[in-house]
Protein backbone atom coordinates (compact mmCIF):
# COMPACT_ATOMS: atom_id res chain seq x y z
CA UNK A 1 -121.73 76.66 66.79
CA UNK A 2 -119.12 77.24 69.15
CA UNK A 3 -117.80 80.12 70.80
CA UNK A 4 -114.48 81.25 71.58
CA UNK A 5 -113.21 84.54 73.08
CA UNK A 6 -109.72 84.95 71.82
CA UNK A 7 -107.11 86.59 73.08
CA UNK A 8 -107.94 90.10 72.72
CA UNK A 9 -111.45 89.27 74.43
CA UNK A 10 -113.02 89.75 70.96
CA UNK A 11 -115.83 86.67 70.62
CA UNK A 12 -117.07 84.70 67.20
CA UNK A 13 -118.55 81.68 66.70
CA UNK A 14 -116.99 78.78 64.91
CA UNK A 15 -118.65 75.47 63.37
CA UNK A 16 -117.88 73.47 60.28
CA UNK A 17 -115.63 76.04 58.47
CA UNK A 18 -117.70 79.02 59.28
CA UNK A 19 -117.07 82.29 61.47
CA UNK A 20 -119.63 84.43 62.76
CA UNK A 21 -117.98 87.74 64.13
CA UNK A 22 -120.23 88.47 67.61
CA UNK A 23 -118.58 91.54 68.67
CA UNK A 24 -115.59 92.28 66.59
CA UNK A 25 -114.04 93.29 63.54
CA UNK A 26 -111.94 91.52 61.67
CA UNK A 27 -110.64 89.55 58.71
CA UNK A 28 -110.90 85.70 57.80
CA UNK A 29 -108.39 83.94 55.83
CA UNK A 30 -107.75 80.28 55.42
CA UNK A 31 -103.67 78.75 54.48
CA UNK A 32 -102.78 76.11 52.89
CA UNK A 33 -103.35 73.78 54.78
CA UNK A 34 -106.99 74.20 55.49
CA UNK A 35 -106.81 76.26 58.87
CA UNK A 36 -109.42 78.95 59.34
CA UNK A 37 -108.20 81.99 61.11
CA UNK A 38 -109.98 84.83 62.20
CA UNK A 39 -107.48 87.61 62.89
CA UNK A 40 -109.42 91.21 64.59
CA UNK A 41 -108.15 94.36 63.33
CA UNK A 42 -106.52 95.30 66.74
CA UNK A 43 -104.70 92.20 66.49
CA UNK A 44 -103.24 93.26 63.02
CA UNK A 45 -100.30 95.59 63.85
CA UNK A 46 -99.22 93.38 66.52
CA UNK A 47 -98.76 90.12 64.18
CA UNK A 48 -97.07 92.19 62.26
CA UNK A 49 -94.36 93.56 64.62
CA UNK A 50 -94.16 89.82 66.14
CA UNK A 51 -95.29 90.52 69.53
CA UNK A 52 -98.37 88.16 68.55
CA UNK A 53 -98.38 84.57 66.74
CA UNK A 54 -101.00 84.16 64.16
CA UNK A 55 -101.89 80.94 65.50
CA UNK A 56 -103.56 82.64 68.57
CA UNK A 57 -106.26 83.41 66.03
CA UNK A 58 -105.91 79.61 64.15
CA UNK A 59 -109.75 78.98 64.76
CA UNK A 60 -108.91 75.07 63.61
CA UNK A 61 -106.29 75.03 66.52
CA UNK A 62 -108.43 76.19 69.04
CA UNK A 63 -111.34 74.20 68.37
CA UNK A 64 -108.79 70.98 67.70
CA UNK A 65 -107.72 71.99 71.43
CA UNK A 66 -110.60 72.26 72.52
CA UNK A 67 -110.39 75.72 73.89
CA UNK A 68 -113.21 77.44 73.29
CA UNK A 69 -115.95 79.07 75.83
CA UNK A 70 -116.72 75.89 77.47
CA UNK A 71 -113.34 76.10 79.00
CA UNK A 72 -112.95 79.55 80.47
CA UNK A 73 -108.97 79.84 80.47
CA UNK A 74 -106.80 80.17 77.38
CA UNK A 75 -103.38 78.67 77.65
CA UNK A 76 -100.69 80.88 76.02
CA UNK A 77 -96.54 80.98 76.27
CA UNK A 78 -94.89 84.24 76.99
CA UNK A 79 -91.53 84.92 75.97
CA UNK A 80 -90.19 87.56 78.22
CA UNK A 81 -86.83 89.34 79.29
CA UNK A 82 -87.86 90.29 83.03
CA UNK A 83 -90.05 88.88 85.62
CA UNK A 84 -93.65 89.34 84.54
CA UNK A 85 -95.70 91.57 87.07
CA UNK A 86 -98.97 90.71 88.36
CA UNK A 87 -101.30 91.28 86.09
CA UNK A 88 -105.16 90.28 87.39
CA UNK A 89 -106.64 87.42 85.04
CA UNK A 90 -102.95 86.00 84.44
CA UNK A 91 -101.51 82.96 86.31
CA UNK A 92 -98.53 81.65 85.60
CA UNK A 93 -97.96 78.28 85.59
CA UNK A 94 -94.50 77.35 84.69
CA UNK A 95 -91.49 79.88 84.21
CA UNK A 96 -89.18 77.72 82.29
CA UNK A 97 -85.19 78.35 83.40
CA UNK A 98 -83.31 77.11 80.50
CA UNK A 99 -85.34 79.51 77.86
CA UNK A 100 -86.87 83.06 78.79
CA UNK A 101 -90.59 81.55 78.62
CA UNK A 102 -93.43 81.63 80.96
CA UNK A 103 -96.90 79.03 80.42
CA UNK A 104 -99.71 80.84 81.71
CA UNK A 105 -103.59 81.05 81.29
CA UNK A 106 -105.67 83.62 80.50
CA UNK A 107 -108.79 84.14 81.93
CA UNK A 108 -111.21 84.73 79.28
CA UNK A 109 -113.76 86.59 81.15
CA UNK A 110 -110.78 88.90 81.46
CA UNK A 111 -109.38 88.68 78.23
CA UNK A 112 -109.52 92.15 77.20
CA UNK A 113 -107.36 93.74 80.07
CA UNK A 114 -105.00 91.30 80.46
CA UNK A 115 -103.93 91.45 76.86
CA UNK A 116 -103.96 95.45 77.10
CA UNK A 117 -101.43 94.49 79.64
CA UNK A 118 -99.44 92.21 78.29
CA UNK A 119 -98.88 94.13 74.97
CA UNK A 120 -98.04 97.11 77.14
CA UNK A 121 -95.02 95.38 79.16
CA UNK A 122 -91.95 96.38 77.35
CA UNK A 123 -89.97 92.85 78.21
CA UNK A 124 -92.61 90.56 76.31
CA UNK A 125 -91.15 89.72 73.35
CA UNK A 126 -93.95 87.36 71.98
CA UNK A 127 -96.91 85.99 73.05
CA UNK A 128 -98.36 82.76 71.39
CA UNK A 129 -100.61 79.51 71.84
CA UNK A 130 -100.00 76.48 74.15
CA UNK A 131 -100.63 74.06 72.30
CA UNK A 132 -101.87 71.65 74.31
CA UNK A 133 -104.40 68.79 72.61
CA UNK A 134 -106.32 66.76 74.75
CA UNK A 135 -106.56 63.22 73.37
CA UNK A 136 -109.96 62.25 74.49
């Protein structure tokens, strides 16, 4: 199986269809097309309010992507209405200047504090997956 520490620094383990929870909470729900998600309960109120996509936690995506433990960044997209400060475990990478979006990577090993962060800063408006594939 595979592991994968999502945004929120929560871990699981995903193979063939099947989620193993290593040190979280949470609920699993497939849609209709197929996609497993595994969304953690602290991640809940924040879909909700749409400061979070639900494809963050698209366990398909992710493993499609190729984005799981073996590569220890996550690539996200920030929409934001400031600058973003410095947050340790961030790095931008591109601040687009025709739309108020930022491409950054997460560090995964620092997951947990660096999404504290970002949900705490008042100009992100939404926070969701780069979907990059890689076609090898």
């Amino acid at each position: 199986m595979a592991q994968f520490t999502l945004i929120n620094g929560d871990v699981i383990e995903f193979s063939n269809n099947i989620v193993k929870p290593l040190n979280c909470t949470g609920s699993q729900s497939r849609d209709r097309f197929g996609h497993i998600f595994f969304i953690p309960d602290a991640a809940v109120p924040f879909i909700d309010a749409g400061k979070l996509a639900k494809d963050l936690f698209n366990l398909s995506k992710l493993a499609l992507a190729k984005y799981d433990d073996s590569d220890p960044q996550l690539p996200v997209l920030i929409k934001h209405h400031a600058p973003l400060s410095q947050i340790t475990g961030l790095s931008i990478k591109k601040l687009f200047k025709i739309a108020p979006f930022s491409s950054a990577n997460i560090e995964k090993a620092k997951a947990t504090s660096v999404f504290k962060q970002l949900l705490a800063n008042s100009s992100i408006e939404h926070i969701q997956l780069d979907e990059v594939y890689s076609l090898s």
